[in-house]
Protein backbone atom coordinates (compact mmCIF):
# COMPACT_ATOMS: atom_id res chain seq x y z
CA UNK A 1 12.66 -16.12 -8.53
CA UNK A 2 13.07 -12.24 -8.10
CA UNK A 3 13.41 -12.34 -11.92
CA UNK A 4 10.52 -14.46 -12.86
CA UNK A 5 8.38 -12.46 -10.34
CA UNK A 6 9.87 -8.95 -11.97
CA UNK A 7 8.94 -10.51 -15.31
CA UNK A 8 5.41 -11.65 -14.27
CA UNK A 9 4.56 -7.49 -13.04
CA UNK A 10 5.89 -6.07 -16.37
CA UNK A 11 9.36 -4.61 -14.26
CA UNK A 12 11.90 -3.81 -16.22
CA UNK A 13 15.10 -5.22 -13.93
CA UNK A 14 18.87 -6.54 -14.19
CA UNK A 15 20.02 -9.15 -12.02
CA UNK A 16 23.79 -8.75 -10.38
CA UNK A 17 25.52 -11.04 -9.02
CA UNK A 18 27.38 -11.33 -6.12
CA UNK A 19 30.92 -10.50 -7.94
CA UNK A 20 29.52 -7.44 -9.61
CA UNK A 21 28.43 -5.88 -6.26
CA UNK A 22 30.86 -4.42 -3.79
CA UNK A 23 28.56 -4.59 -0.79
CA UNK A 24 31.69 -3.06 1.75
CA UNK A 25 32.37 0.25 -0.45
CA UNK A 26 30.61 2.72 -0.16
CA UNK A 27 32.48 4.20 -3.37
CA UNK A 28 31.62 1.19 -5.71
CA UNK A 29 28.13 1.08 -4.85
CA UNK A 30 27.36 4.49 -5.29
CA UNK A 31 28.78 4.21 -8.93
CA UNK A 32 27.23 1.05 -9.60
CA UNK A 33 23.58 2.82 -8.58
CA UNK A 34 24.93 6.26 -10.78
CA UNK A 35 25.88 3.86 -13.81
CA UNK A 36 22.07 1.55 -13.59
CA UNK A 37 20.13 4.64 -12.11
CA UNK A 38 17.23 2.04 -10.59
CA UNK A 39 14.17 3.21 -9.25
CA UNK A 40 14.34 0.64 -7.06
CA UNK A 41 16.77 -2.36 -5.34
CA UNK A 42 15.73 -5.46 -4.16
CA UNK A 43 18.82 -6.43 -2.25
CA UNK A 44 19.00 -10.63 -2.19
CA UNK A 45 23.13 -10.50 -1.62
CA UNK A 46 23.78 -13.38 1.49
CA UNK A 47 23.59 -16.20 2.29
CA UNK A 48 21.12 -18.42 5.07
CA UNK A 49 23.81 -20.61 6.16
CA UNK A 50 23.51 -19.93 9.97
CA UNK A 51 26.26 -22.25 10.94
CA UNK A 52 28.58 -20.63 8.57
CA UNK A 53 27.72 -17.28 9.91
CA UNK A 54 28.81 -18.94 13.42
CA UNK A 55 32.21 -19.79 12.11
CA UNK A 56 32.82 -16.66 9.16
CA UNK A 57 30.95 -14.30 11.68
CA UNK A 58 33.51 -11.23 10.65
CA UNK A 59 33.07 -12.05 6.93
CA UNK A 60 29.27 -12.71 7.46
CA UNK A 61 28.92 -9.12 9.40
CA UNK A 62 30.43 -6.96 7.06
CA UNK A 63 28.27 -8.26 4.05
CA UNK A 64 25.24 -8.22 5.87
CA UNK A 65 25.29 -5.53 8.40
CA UNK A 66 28.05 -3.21 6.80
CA UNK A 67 27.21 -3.90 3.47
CA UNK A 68 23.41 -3.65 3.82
CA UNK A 69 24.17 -0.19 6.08
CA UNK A 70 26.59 1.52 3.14
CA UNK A 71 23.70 0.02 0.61
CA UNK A 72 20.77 2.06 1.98
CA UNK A 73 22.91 5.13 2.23
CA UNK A 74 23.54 5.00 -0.82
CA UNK A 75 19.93 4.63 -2.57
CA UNK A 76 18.97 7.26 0.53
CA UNK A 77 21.19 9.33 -1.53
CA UNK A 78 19.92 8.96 -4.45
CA UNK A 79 15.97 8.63 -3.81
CA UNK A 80 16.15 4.66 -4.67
CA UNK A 81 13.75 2.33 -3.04
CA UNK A 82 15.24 -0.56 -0.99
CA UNK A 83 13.47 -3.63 -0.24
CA UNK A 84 15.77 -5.80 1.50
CA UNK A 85 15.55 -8.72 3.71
CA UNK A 86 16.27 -10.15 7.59
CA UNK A 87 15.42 -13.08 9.15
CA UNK A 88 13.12 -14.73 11.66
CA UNK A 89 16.65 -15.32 13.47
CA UNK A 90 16.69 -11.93 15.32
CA UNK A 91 14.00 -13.69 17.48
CA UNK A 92 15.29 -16.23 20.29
CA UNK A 93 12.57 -19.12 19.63
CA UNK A 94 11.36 -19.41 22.82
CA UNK A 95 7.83 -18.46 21.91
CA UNK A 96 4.78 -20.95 20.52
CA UNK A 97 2.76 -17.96 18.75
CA UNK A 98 3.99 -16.57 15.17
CA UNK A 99 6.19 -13.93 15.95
CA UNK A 100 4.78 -10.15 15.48
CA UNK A 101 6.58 -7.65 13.91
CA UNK A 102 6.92 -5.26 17.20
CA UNK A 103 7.93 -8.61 19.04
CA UNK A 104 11.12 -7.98 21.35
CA UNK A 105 14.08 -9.18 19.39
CA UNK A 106 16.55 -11.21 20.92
CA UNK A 107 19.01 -13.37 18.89
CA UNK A 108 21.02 -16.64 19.82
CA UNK A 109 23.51 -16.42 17.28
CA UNK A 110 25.82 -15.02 15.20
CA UNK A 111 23.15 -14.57 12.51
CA UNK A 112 20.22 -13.45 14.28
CA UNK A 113 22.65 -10.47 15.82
CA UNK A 114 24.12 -9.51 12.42
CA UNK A 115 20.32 -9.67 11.09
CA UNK A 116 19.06 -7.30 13.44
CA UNK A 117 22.46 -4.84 13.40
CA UNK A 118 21.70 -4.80 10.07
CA UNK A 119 17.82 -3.98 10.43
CA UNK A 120 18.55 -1.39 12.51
CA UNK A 121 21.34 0.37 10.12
CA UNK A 122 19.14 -0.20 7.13
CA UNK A 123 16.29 2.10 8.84
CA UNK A 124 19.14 4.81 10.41
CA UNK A 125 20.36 5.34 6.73
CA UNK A 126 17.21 4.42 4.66
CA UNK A 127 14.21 5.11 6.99
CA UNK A 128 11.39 4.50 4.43
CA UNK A 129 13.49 1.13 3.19
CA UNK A 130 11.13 -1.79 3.51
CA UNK A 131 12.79 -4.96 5.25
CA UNK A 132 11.25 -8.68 5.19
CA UNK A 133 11.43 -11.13 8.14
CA UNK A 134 10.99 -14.13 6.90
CA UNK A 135 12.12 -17.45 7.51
CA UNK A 136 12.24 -18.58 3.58
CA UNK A 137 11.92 -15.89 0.95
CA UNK A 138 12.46 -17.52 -2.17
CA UNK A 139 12.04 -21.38 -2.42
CA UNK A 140 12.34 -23.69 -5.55
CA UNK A 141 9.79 -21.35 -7.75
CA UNK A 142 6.67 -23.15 -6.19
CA UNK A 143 5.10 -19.65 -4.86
CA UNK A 144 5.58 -21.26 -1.26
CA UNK A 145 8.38 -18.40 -0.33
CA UNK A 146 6.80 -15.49 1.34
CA UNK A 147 8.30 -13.19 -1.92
CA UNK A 148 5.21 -13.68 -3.93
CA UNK A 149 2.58 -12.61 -1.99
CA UNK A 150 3.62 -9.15 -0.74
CA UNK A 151 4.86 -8.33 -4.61
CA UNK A 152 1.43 -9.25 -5.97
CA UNK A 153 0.12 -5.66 -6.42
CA UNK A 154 3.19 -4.78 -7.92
CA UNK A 155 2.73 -3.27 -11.21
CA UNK A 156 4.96 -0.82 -12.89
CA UNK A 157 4.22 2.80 -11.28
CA UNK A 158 1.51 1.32 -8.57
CA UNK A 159 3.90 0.45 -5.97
CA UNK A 160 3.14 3.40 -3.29
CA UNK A 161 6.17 3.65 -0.51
């Protein structure tokens, strides 16, 4: 989807996948960004499986709160854009109205609490990174994920941050 959507704007992009990015060293991922010198990273490592996040909650924090931490610091240190995502599970569910952004978090699980730890390191390290709540982001390619939308005025040097 990121591809498609990066091929639809004109954006030149590579896609990596999970074994080529070393999300819990600091080291490899500063190399990695020296070596493909992006203007920008959308980061779409992780996975959604909240029950597995219950159960692998050590494995699950370090590649999405560690990892995402050590990954802004290192595009803060290099002047790269980050765009990376969180999830409507740093909210508790209680409520009935859509969720606002300045809405109190307060998560039930493991996910929700690595999701938010995660929020809040991305902004210490990366303040002007740009981080999606959403409860689907990319979907089966039908334009129904919330990815689309905000990336529609994205054109190759029109993208303010």
């Amino acid at each position: 989807m990121v591809a498609r959507l990066c091929d639809d704007r004109g954006l030149e992009h590579r896609l990596l996948s999970p074994a080529e990015v070393n999300l819990t060293s600091q080291q490899a991922l500063g190399a990695l960004l020296d070596v493909e010198r992006p203007w920008a990273v959308i980061n779409t490592l992780g996975y959604g499986k909240i029950d597995q996040a219950e159960r692998e909650h050590q494995e699950f924090w370090l590649t999405h709160t560690v990892g995402a931490a050590l990954l802004a610091q290192a595009c803060e240190m290099r002047g790269v854009q980050l765009l990376t995502f969180s999830s409507d599970q740093v909210f508790g569910g209680e409520g009935e109205a859509p969720y606002h952004e300045l809405d109190l978090a307060s998560p039930v699980n493991a996910y929700g609490r690595a999701k938010l730890e995660a929020e809040r390191q991305v902004l210490a390290n990366h303040p002007a990174a740009l981080i999606v709540r959403s409860s689907a982001v990319f979907g089966s390619g039908t334009g129904r994920g919330c990815l689309p939308r905000p990336s529609e005025p994205c054109k190759p040097g029109r993208w303010s941050w």
